[in-house]
Protein backbone atom coordinates (compact mmCIF):
# COMPACT_ATOMS: atom_id res chain seq x y z
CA UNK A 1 25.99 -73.02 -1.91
CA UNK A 2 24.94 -69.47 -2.00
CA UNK A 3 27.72 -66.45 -2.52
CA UNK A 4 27.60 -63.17 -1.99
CA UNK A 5 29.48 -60.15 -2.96
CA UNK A 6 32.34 -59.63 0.06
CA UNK A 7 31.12 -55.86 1.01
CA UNK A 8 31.07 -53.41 -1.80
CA UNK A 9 33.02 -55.42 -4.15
CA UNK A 10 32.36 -57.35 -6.49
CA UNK A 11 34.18 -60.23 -5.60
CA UNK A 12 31.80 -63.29 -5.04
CA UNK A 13 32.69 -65.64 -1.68
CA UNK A 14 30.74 -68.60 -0.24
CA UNK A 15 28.44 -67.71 2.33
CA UNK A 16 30.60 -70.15 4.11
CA UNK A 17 34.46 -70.09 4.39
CA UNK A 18 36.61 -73.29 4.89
CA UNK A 19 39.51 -71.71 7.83
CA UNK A 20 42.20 -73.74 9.75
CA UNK A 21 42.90 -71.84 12.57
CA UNK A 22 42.88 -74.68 14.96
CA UNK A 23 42.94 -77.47 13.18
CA UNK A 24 45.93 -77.48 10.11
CA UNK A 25 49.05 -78.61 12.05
CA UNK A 26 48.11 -78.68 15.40
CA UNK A 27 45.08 -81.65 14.92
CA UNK A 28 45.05 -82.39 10.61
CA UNK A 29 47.84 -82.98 8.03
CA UNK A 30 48.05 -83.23 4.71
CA UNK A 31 45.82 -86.33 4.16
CA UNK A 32 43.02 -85.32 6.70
CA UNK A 33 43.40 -81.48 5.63
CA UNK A 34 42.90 -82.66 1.72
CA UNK A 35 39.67 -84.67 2.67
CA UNK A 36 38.27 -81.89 4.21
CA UNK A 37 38.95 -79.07 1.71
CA UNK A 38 38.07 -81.33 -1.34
CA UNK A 39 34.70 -81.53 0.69
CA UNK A 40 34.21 -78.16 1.11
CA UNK A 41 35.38 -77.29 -2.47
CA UNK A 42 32.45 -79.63 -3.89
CA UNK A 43 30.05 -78.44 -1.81
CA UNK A 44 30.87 -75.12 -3.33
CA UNK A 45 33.11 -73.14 -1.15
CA UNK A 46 34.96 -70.86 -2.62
CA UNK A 47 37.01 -68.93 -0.18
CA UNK A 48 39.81 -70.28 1.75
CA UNK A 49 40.98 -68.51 4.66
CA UNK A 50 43.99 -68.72 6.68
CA UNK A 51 46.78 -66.63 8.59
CA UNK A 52 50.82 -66.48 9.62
CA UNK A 53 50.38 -66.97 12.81
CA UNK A 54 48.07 -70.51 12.34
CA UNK A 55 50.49 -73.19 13.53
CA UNK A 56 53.63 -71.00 13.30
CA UNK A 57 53.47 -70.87 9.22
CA UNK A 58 52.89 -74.89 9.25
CA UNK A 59 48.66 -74.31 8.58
CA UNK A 60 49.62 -72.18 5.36
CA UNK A 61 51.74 -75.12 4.28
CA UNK A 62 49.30 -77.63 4.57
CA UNK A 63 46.71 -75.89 2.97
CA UNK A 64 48.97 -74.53 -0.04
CA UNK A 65 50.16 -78.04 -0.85
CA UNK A 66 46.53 -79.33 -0.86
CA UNK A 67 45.71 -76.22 -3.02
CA UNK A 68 49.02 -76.95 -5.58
CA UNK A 69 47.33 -80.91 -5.23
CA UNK A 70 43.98 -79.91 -6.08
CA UNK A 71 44.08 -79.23 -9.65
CA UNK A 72 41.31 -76.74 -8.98
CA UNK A 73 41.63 -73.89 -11.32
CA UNK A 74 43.02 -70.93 -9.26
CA UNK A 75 39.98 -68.32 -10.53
CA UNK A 76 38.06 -71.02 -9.20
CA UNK A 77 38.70 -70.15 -5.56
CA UNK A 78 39.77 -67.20 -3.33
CA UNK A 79 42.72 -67.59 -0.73
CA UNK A 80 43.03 -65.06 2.38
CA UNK A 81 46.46 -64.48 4.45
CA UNK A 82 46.49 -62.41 7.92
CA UNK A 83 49.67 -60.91 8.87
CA UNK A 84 50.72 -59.58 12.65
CA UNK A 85 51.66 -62.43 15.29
CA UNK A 86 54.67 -63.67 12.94
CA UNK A 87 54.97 -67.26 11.60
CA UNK A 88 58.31 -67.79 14.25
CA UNK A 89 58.61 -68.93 17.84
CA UNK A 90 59.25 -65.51 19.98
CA UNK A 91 59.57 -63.47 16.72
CA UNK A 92 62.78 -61.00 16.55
CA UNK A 93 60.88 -56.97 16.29
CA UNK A 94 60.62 -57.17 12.45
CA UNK A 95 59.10 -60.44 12.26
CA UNK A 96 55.72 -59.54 13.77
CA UNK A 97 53.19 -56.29 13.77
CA UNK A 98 51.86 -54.16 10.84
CA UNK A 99 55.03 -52.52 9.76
CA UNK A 100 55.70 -52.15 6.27
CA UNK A 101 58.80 -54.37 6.13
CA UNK A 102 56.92 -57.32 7.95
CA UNK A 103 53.91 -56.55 5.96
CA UNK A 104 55.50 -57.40 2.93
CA UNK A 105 57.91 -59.94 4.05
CA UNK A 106 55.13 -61.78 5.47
CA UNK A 107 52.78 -61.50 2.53
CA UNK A 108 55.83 -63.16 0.36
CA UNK A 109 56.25 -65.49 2.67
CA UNK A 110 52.67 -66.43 2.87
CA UNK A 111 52.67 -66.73 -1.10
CA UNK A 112 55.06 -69.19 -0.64
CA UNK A 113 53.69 -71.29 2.07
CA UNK A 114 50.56 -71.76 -0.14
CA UNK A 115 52.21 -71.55 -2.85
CA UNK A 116 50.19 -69.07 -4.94
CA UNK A 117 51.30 -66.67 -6.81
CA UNK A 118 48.76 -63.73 -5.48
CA UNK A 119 46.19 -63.96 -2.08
CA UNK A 120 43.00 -62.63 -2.98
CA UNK A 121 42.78 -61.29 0.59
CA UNK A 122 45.06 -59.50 2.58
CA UNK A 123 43.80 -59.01 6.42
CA UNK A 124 45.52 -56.96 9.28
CA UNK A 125 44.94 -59.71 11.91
CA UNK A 126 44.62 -57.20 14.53
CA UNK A 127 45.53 -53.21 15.28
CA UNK A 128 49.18 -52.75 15.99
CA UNK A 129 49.54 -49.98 18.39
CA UNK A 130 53.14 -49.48 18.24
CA UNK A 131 52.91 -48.94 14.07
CA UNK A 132 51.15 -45.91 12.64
CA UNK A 133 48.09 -46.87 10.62
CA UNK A 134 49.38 -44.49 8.11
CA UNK A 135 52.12 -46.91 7.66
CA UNK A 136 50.13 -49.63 7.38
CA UNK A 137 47.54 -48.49 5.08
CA UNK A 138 50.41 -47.37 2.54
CA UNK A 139 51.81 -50.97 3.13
CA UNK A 140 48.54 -52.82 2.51
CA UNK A 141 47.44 -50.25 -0.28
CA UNK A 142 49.62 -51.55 -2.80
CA UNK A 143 49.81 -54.81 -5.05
CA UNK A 144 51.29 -57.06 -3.28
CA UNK A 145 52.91 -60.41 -5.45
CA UNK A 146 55.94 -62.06 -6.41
């Protein structure tokens, strides 16, 4: 596997990412989802990418139990959330977009789903129009754990 540095850092990813958009909860469980990320994780991918939204919350569980399964040492690989669509059927206002409370509620709820204590990663899924990026980028600008 080849890695590069992700932009100007210097965090090193897999030129290829293992992602579940479609696939954890909807088509793969645990079992399946395990076989497939062990795979990937000795063929030397290193990033692991997923989002709120994926499944309604259920992709993030499946992939943090495999990751809590793995035994993989967690500097060993690099875990990505997205937050904006909300992890609920027809989300209530504050449980979806980039404002700073769902910002942070999702991230801890995302730490919890794949039960890490930090993501790597932290993605705005997509531009919220009705939040000002100001708001946003002061949100996403801090440290965000448990």
């Amino acid at each position: 596997m080849e890695y590069r540095r992700l932009g100007t850092s210097g965090l090193k990813v897999s030129e290829l990412s293992f992602g579940s958009w479609v696939t954890f909860g909807n088509q793969l469980q645990v079992d399946n989802a395990k076989q497939c990320m062990h795979a990937a994780y000795d063929a030397g991918v290193n990033f692991f990418d997923n989002a709120e939204v994926y499944a309604q919350g259920e992709s993030e569980r499946i992939m943090g139990k495999v990751l809590a399964d793995s035994g993989w040492r967690r500097d060993s690989y690099v875990v990505s959330s997205k937050v904006f669509g909300g992890s609920v059927p027809d989300p209530k206002p504050t449980q979806h977009g980039l404002s700073r409370k769902h910002v942070f509620e999702a991230c801890h709820q995302a730490l919890e789903r794949l039960q890490v204590d930090y993501l790597d990663l932290y993605f705005c899924h997509r531009p919220d129009p009705e939040t000002p990026i100001e708001e946003t980028v002061f949100a996403t600008a801090v440290r965000l754990t448990v």
